[in-house]
Protein backbone atom coordinates (compact mmCIF):
# COMPACT_ATOMS: atom_id res chain seq x y z
CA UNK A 1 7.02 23.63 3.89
CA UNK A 2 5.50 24.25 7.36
CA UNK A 3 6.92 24.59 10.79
CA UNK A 4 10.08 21.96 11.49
CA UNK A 5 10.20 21.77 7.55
CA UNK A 6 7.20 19.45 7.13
CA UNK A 7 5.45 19.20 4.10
CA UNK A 8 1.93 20.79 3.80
CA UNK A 9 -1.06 18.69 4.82
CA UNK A 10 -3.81 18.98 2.24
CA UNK A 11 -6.56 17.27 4.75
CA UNK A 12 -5.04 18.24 8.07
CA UNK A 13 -8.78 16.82 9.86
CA UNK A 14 -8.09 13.45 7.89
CA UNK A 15 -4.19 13.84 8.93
CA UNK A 16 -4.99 13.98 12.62
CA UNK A 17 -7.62 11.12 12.27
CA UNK A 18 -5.09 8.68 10.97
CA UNK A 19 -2.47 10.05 13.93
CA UNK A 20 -5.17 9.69 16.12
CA UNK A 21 -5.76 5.95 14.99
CA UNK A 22 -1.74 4.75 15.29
CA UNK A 23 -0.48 5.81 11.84
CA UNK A 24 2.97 7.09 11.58
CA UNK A 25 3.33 10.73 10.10
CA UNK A 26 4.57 9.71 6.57
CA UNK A 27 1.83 7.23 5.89
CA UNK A 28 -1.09 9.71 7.38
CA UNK A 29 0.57 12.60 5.43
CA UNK A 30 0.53 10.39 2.50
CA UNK A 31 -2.95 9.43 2.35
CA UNK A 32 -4.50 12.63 3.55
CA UNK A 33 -2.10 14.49 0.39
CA UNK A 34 -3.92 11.34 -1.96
CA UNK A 35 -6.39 13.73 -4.07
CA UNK A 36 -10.00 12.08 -3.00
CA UNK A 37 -8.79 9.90 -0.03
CA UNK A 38 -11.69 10.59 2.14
CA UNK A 39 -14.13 10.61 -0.52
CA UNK A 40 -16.09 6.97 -0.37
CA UNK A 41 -17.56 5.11 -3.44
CA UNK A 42 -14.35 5.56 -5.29
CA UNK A 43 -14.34 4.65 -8.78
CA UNK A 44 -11.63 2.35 -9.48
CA UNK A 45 -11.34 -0.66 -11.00
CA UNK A 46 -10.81 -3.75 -8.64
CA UNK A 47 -7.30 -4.19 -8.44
CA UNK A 48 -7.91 -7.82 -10.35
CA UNK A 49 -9.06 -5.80 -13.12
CA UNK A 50 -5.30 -3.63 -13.76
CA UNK A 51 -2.59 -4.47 -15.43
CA UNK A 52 0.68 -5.81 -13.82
CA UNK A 53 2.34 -2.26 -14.83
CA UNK A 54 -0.82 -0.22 -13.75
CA UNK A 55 0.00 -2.22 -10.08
CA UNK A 56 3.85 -2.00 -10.34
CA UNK A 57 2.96 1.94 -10.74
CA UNK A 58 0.83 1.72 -7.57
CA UNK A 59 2.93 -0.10 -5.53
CA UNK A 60 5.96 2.27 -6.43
CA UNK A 61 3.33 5.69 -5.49
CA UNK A 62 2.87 4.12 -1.73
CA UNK A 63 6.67 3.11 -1.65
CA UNK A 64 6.42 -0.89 -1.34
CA UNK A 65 9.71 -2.45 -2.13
CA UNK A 66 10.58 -5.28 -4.19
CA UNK A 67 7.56 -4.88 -6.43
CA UNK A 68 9.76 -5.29 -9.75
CA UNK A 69 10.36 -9.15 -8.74
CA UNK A 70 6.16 -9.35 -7.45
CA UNK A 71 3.65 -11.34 -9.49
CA UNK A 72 -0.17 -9.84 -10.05
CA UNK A 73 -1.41 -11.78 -6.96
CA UNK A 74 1.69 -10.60 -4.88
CA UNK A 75 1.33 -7.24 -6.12
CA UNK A 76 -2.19 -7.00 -5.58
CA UNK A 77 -1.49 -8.60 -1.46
CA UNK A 78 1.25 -5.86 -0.96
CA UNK A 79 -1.25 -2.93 -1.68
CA UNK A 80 -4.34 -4.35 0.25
CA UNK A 81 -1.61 -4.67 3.47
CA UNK A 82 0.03 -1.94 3.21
């Protein structure tokens, strides 16, 4: 942990971009810890293409609640807005 026991920034330039742009500390630290987040032409699948579980997994990694009662389309909403 760093100063005022925060957790290490892996991209601390990509951190500071998102804080610069509005995002709140956990969500920048979150993406900017996300192993190839500011890499572009990633090479996932379109979320259409995963499986209900491979989503419900997603949707639990970025923290979106309710995601056990979500449907594939609702699922797939919830982690383009979030």
């Amino acid at each position: 942990m760093g100063k005022d026991n925060i957790p290490s920034i892996k991209n601390e330039e990509q951190y500071e971009a998102l804080r610069d742009k509005g995002m709140s500390k956990e969500k920048a630290a979150r993406i900017a810890n996300t192993p190839d987040s500011g890499k572009k032409g990633g090479k996932s699948a379109a979320y259409e293409e995963w499986t209900v579980d491979e989503l419900k997994d997603q949707a639990q990694k970025v923290g979106i609640e309710g995601r056990s009662k979500m449907n594939k389309k609702e699922l797939i909403d919830s982690l383009r807005n979030h």
